[in-house]
N, C-alpha and C. Protein backbone atom coordinates (compact mmCIF):
# COMPACT_ATOMS: atom_id res chain seq x y z
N UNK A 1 -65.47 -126.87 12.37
CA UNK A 1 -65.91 -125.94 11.35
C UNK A 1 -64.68 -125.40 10.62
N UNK A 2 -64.25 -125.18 9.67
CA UNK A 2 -63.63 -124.53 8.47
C UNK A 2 -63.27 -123.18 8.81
N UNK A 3 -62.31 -122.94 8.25
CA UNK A 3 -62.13 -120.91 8.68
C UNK A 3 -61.52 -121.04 7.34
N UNK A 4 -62.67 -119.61 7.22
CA UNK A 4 -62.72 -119.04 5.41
C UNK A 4 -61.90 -118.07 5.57
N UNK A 5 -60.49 -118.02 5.49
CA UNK A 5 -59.91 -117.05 5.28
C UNK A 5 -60.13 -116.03 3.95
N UNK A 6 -59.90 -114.88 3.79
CA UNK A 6 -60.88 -113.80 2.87
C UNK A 6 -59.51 -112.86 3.20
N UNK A 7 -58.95 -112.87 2.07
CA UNK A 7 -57.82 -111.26 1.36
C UNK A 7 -58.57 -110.44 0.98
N UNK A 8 -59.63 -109.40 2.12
CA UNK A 8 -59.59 -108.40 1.82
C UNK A 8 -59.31 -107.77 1.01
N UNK A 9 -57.71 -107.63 1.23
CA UNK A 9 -57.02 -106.43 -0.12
C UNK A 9 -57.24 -106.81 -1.21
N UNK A 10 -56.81 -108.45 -1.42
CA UNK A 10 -57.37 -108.80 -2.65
C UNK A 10 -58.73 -108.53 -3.53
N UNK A 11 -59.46 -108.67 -2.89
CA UNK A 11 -60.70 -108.38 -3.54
C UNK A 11 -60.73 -106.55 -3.74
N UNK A 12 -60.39 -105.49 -2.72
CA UNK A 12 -60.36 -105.05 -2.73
C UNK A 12 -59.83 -104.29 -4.40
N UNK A 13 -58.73 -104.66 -4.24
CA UNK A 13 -57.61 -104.75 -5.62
C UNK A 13 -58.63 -105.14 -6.81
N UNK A 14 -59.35 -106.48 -6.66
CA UNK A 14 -60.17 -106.37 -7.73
C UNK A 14 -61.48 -105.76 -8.16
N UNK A 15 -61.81 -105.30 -7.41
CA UNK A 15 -62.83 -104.27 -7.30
C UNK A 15 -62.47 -102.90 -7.94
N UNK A 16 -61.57 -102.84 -7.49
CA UNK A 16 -60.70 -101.41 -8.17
C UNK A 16 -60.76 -101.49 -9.33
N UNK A 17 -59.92 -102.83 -9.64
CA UNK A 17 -59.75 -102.99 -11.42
C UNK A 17 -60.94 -103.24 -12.18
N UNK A 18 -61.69 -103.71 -11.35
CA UNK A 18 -63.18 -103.53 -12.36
C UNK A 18 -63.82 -102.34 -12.80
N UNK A 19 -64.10 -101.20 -11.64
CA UNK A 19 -63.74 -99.76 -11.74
C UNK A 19 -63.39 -99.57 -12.92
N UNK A 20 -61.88 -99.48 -12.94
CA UNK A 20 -61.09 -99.13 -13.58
C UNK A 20 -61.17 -99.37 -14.96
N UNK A 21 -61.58 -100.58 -15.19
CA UNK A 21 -61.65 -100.96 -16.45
C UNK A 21 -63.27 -101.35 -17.50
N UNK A 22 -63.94 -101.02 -16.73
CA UNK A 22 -65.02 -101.10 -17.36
C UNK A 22 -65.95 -102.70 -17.37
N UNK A 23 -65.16 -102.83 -16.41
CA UNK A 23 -65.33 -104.63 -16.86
C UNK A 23 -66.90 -105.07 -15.87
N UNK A 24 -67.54 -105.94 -16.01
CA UNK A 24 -68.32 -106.58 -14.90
C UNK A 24 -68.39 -107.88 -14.47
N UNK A 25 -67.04 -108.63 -14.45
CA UNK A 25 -66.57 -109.92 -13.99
C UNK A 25 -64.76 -109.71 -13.70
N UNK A 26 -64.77 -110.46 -12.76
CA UNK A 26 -63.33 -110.50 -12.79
C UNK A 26 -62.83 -112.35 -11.85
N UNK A 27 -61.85 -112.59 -12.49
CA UNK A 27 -61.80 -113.81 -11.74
C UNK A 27 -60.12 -114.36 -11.79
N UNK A 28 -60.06 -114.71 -10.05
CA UNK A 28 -58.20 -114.32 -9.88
C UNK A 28 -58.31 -115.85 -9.15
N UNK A 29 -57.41 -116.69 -9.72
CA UNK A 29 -57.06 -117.72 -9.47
C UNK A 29 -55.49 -118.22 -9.09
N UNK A 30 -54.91 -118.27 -7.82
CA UNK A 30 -54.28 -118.71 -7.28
C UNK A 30 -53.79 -119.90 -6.65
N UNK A 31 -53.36 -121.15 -7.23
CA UNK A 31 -53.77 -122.48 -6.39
C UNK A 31 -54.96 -123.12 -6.21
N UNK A 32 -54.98 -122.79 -4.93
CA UNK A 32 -56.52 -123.91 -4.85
C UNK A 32 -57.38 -122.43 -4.23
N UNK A 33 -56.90 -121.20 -4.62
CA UNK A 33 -58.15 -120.23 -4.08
C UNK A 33 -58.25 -119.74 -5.28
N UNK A 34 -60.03 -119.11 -5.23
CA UNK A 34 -60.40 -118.54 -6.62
C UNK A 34 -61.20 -117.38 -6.05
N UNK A 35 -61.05 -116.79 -6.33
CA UNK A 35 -61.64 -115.17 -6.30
C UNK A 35 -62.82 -114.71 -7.12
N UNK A 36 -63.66 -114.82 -7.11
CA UNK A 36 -64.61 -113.60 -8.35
C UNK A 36 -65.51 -112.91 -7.67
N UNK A 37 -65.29 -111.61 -8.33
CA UNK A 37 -65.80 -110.41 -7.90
C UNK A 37 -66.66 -109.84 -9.33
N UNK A 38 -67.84 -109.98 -9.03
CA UNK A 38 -68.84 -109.63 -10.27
C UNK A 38 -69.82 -108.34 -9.54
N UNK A 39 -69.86 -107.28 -10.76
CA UNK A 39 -70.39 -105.93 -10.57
C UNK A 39 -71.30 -106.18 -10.74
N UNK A 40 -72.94 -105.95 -10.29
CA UNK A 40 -74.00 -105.80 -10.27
C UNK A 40 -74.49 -104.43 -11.42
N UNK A 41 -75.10 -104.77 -12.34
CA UNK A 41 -75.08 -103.73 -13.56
C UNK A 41 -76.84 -103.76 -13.99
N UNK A 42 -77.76 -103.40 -12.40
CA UNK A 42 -78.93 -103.00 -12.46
C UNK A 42 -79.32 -101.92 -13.38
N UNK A 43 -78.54 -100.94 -13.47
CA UNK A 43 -79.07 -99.63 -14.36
C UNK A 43 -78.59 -100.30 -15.67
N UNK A 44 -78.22 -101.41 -16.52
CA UNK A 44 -78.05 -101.47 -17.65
C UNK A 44 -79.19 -102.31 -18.01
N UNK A 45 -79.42 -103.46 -17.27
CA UNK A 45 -80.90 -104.41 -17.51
C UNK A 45 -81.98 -102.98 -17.02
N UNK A 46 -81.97 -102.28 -16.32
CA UNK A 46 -83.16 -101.63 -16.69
C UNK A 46 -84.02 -100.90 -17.62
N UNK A 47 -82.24 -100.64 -17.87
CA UNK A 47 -82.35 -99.57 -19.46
C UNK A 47 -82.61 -100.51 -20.78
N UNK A 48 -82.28 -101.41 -20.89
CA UNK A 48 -82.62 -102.74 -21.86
C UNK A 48 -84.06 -103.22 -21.98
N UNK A 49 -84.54 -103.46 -20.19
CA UNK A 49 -86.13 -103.89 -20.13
C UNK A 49 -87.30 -102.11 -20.73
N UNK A 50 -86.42 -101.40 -20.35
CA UNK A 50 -87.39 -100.34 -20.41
C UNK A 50 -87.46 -99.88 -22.09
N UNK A 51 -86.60 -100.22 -23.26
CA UNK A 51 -86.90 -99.84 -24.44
C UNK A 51 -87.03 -101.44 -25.23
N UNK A 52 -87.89 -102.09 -24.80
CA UNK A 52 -87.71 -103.38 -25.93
C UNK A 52 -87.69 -103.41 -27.57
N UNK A 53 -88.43 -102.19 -27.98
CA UNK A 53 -88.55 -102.49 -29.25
C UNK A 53 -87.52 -101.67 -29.97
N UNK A 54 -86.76 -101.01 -29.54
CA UNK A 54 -85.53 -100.63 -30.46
C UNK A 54 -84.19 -101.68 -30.71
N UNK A 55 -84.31 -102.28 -29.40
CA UNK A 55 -83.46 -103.75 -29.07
C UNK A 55 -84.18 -104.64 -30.35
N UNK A 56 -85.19 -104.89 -30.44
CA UNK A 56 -85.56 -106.34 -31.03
C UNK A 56 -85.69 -105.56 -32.32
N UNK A 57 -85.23 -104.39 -32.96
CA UNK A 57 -85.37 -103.81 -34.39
C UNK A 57 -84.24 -103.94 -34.90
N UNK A 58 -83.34 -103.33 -34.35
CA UNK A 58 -81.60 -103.37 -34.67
C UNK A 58 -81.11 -104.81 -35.22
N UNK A 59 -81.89 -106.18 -34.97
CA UNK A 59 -81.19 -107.56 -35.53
C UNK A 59 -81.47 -107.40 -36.74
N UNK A 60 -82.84 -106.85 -37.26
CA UNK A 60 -83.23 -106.90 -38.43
C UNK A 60 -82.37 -106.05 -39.39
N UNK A 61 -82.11 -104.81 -39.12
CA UNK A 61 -81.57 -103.95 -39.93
C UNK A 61 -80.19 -104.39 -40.53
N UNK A 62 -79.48 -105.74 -39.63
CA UNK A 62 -77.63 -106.08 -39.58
C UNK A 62 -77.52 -107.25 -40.32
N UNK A 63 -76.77 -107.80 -40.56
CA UNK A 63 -76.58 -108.92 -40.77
C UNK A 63 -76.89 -110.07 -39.75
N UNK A 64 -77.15 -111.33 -39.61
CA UNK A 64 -77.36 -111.81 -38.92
C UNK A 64 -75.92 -112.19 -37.79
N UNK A 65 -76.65 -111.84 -36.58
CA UNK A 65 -75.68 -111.76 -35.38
C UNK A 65 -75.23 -113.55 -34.85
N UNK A 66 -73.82 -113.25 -34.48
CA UNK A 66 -73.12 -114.54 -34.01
C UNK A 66 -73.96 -114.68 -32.69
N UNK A 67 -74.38 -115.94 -32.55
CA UNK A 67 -74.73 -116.48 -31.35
C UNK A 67 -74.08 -117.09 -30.84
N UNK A 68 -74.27 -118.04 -29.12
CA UNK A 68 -73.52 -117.85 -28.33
C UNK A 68 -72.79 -119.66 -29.10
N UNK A 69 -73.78 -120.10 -29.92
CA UNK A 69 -73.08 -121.49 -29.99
C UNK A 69 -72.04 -121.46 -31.71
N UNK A 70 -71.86 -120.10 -32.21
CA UNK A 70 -71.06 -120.11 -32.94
C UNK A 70 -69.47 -120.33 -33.00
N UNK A 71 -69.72 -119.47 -31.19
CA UNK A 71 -68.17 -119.81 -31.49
C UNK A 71 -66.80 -118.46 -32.30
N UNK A 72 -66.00 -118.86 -31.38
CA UNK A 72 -64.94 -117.96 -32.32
C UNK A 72 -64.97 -118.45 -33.61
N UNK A 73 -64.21 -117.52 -34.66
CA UNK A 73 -64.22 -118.29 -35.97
C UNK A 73 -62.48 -119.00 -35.95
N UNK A 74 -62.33 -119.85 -37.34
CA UNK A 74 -61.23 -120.23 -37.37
C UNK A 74 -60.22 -119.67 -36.93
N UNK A 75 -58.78 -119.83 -36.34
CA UNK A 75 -57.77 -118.77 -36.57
C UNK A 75 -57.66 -117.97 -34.86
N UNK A 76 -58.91 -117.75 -34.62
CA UNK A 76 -58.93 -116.68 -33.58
C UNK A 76 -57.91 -117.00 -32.70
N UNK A 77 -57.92 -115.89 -32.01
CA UNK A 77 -56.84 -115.55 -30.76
C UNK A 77 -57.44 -115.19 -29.54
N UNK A 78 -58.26 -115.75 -28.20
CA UNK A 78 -58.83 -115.21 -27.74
C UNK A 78 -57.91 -114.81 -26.22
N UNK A 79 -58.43 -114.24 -25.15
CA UNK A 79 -57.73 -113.54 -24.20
C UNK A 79 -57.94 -114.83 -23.38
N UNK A 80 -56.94 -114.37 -22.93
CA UNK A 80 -56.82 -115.89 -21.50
C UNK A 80 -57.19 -115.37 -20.36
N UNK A 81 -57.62 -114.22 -20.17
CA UNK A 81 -57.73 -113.50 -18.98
C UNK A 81 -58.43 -112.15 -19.27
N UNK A 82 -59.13 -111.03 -18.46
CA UNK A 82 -59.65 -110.25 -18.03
C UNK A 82 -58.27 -109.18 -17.74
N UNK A 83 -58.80 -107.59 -18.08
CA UNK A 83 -57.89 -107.13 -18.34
C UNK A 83 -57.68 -105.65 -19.25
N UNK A 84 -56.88 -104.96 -19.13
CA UNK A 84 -57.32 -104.28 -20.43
C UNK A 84 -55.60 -104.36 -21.46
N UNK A 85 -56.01 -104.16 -22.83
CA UNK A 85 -55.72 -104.98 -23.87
C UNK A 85 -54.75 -103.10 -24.45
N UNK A 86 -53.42 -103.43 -25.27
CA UNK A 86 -52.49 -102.87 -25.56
C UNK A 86 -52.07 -103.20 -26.61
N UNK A 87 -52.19 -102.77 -27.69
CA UNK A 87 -51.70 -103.38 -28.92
C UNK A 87 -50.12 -102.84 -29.36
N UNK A 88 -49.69 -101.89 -28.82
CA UNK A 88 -48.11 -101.30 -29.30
C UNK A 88 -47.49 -101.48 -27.83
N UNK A 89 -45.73 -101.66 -27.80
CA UNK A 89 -45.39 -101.82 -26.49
C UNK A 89 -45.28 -100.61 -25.63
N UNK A 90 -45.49 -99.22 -26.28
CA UNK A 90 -45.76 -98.48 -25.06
C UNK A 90 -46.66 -97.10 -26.02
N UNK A 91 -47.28 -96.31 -25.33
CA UNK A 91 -47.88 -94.81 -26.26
C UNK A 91 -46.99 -94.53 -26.96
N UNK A 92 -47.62 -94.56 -28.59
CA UNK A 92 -47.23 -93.85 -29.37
C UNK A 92 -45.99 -94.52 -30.02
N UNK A 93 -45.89 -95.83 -29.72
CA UNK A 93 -44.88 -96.92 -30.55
C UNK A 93 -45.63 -97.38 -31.69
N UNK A 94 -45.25 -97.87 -32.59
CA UNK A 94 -46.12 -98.71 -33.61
C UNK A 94 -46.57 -100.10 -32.82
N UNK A 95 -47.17 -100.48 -33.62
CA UNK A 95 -47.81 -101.67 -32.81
C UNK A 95 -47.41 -102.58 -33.31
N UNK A 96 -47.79 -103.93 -32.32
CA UNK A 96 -47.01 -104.94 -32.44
C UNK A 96 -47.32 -106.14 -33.90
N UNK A 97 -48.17 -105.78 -34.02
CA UNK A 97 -48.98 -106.31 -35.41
C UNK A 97 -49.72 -105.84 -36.05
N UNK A 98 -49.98 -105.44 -37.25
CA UNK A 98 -51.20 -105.22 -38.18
C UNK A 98 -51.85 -105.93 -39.36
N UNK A 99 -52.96 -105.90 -39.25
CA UNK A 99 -53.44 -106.44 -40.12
C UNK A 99 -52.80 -106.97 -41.70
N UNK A 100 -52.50 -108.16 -41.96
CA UNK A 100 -51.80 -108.54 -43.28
C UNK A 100 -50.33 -108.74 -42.82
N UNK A 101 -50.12 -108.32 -41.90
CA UNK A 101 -48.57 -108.97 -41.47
C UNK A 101 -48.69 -110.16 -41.08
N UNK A 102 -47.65 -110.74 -41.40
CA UNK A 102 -47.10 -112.35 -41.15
C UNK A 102 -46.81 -111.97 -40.12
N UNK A 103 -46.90 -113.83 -38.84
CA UNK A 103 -47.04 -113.52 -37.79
C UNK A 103 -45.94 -115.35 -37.53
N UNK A 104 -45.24 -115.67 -36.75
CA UNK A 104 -44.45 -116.44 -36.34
C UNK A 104 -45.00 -117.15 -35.05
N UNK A 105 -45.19 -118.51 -34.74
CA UNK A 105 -45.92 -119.08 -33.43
C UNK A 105 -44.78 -118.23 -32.44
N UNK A 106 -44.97 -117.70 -31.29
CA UNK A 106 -44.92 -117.38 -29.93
C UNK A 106 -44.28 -115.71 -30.01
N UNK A 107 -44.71 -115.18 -31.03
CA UNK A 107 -44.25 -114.01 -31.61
C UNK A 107 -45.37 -112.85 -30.37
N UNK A 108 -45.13 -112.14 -30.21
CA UNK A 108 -46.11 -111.58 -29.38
C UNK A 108 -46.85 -109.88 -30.52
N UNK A 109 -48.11 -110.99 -30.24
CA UNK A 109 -49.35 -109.92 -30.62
C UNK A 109 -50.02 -108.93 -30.06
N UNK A 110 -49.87 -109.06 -28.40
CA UNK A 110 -50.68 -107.62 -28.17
C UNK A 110 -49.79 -107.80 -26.31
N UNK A 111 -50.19 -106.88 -25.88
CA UNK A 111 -50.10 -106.63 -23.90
C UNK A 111 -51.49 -106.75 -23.29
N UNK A 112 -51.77 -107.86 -22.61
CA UNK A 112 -53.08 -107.58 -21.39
C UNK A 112 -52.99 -107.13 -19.92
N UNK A 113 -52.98 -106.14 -19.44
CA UNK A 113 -52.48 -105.59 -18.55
C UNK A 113 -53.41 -105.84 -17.28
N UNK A 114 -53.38 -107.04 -16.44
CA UNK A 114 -54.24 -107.23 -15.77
C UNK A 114 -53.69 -107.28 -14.00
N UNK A 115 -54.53 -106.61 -13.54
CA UNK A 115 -53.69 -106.36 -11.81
C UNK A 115 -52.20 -105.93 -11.91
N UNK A 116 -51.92 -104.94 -12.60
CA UNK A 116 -50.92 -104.18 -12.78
C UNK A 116 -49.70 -104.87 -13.12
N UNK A 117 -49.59 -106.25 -14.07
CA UNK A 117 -49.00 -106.76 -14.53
C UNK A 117 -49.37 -106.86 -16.15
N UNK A 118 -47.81 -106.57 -16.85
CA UNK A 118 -48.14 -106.60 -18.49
C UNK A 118 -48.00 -107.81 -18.87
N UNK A 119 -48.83 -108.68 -19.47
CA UNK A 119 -48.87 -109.78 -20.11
C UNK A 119 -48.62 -110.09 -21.48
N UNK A 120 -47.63 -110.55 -22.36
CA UNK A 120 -47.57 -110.61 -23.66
C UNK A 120 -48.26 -111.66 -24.06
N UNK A 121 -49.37 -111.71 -25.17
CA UNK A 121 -50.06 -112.63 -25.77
C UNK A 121 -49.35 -113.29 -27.30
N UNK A 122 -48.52 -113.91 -27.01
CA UNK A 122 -48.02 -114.89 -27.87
C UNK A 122 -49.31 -115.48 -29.26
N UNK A 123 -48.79 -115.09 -30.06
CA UNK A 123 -49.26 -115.98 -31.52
C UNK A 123 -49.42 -117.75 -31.04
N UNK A 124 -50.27 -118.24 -30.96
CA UNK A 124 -50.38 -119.74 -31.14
C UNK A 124 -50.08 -120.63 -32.10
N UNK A 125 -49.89 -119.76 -33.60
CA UNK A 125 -49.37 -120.30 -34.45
C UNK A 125 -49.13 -119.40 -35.14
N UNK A 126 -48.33 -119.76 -36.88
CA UNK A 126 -47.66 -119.07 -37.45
C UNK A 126 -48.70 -118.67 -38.84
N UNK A 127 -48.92 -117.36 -39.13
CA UNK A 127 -49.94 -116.43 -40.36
C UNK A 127 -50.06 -115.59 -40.16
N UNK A 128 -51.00 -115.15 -40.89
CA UNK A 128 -51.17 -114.00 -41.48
C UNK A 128 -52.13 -113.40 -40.77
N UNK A 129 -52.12 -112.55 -40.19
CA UNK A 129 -53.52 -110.91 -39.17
C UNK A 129 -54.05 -110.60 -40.47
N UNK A 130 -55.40 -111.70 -39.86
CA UNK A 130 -56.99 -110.98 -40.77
C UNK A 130 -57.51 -109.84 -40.42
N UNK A 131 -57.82 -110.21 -38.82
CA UNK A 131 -58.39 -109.12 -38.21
C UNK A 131 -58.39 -108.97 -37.19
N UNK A 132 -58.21 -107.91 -36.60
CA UNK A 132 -57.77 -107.03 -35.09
C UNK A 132 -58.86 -106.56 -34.87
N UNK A 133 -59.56 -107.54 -33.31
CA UNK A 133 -61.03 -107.26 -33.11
C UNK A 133 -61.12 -106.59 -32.11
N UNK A 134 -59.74 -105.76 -31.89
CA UNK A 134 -60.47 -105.81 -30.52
C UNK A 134 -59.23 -103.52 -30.40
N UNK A 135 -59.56 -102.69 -29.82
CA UNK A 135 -59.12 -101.48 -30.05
C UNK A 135 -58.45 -101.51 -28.59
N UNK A 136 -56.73 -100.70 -29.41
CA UNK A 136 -56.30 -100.59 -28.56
C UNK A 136 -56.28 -99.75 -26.69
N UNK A 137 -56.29 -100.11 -25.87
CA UNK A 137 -56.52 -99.57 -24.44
C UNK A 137 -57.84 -99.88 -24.25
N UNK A 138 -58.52 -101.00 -24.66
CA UNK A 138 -60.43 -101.33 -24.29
C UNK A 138 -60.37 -102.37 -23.13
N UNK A 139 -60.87 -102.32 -22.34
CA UNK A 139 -61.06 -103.81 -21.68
C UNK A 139 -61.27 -104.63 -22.25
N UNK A 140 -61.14 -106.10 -21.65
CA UNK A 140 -61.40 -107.35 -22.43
C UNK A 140 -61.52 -108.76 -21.52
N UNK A 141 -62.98 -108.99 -21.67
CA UNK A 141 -63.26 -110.51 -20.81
C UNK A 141 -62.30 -111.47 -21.32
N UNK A 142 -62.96 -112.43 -20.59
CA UNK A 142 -61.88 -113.90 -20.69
C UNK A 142 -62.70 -114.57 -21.56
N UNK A 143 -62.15 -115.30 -22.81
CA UNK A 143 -62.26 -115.88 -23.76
C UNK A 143 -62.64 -114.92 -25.03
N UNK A 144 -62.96 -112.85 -24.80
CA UNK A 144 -62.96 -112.90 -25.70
C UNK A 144 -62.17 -112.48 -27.18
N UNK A 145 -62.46 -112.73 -28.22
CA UNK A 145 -61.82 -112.50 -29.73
C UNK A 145 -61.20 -111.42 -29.57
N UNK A 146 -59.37 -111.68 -29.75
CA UNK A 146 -58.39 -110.65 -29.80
C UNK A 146 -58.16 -109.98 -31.36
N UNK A 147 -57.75 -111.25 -32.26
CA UNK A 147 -57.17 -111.65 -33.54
C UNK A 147 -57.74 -112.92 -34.06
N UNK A 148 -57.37 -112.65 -35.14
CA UNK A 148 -57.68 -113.74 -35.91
C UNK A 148 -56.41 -114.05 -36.67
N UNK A 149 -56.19 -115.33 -37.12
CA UNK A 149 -54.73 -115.42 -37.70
C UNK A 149 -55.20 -115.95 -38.83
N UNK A 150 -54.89 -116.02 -40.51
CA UNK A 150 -55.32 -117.34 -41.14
C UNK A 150 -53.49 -118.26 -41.22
């Protein structure tokens, strides 16, 4: 039989950061071990099933909403990771990009601060910041829309 060794702390650690960050997935990949720790978010599907018709009114009133097979748009910048997201290098610095600034491939666009490590998110290529989708200090899943570059 197999022995499932299980880091405790680890999970522990990610549990915290889910806490912490608002998030309800998290997923820590090390080698050949993978971790995910997903929050159970019963009181939000309840609150969803229990008002249907204000949910199914709101599409009408908007423009029509991106679905799941749209896709980022051109340009985008999405997060490689889970995390929460920093747009200046520390409080109260200017930030590292704004909108309409020229941008250089591996130039760094924002900090993802994930398991108490700061991550710089490098430009993939070289243009111009359309749009900054995402507010600074918010959490942020994996894959989604940071920037957009044209």
């Amino acid at each position: 039989m197999a022995k499932f060794d299980v880091d405790e702390a680890l999970i522990r650690k990610l549990a915290e950061l889910l806490e912490q960050t608002g998030l309800t997935e998290i997923e820590y990949e090390n080698g050949p071990q993978r971790i995910r720790v997903n929050k159970q978010t019963l009181a939000a599907a309840a609150a969803v099933a229990a008002a249907p018709a204000p949910a199914a009114a709101a599409p009408a009133a908007t423009a029509p909403a991106k679905t799941a097979t749209d896709g980022p748009p051109a340009g985008a910048v999405t997060s490689p990771m889970v995390g929460t997201v920093y747009l200046s290098p520390e409080p109260g610095a200017s930030p590292f990009v704004k909108v309409g600034d020229r941008v250089s491939k591996g130039q760094t666009l924002l900090i993802i601060e994930a398991m108490k490590v700061m991550n710089p998110i490098p430009a993939p290529a070289g243009g111009t910041v359309r749009e900054i989708a995402i507010a600074d200090g918010r959490p942020v899943e994996y894959g989604e829309v940071l920037m957009v570059i044209d």
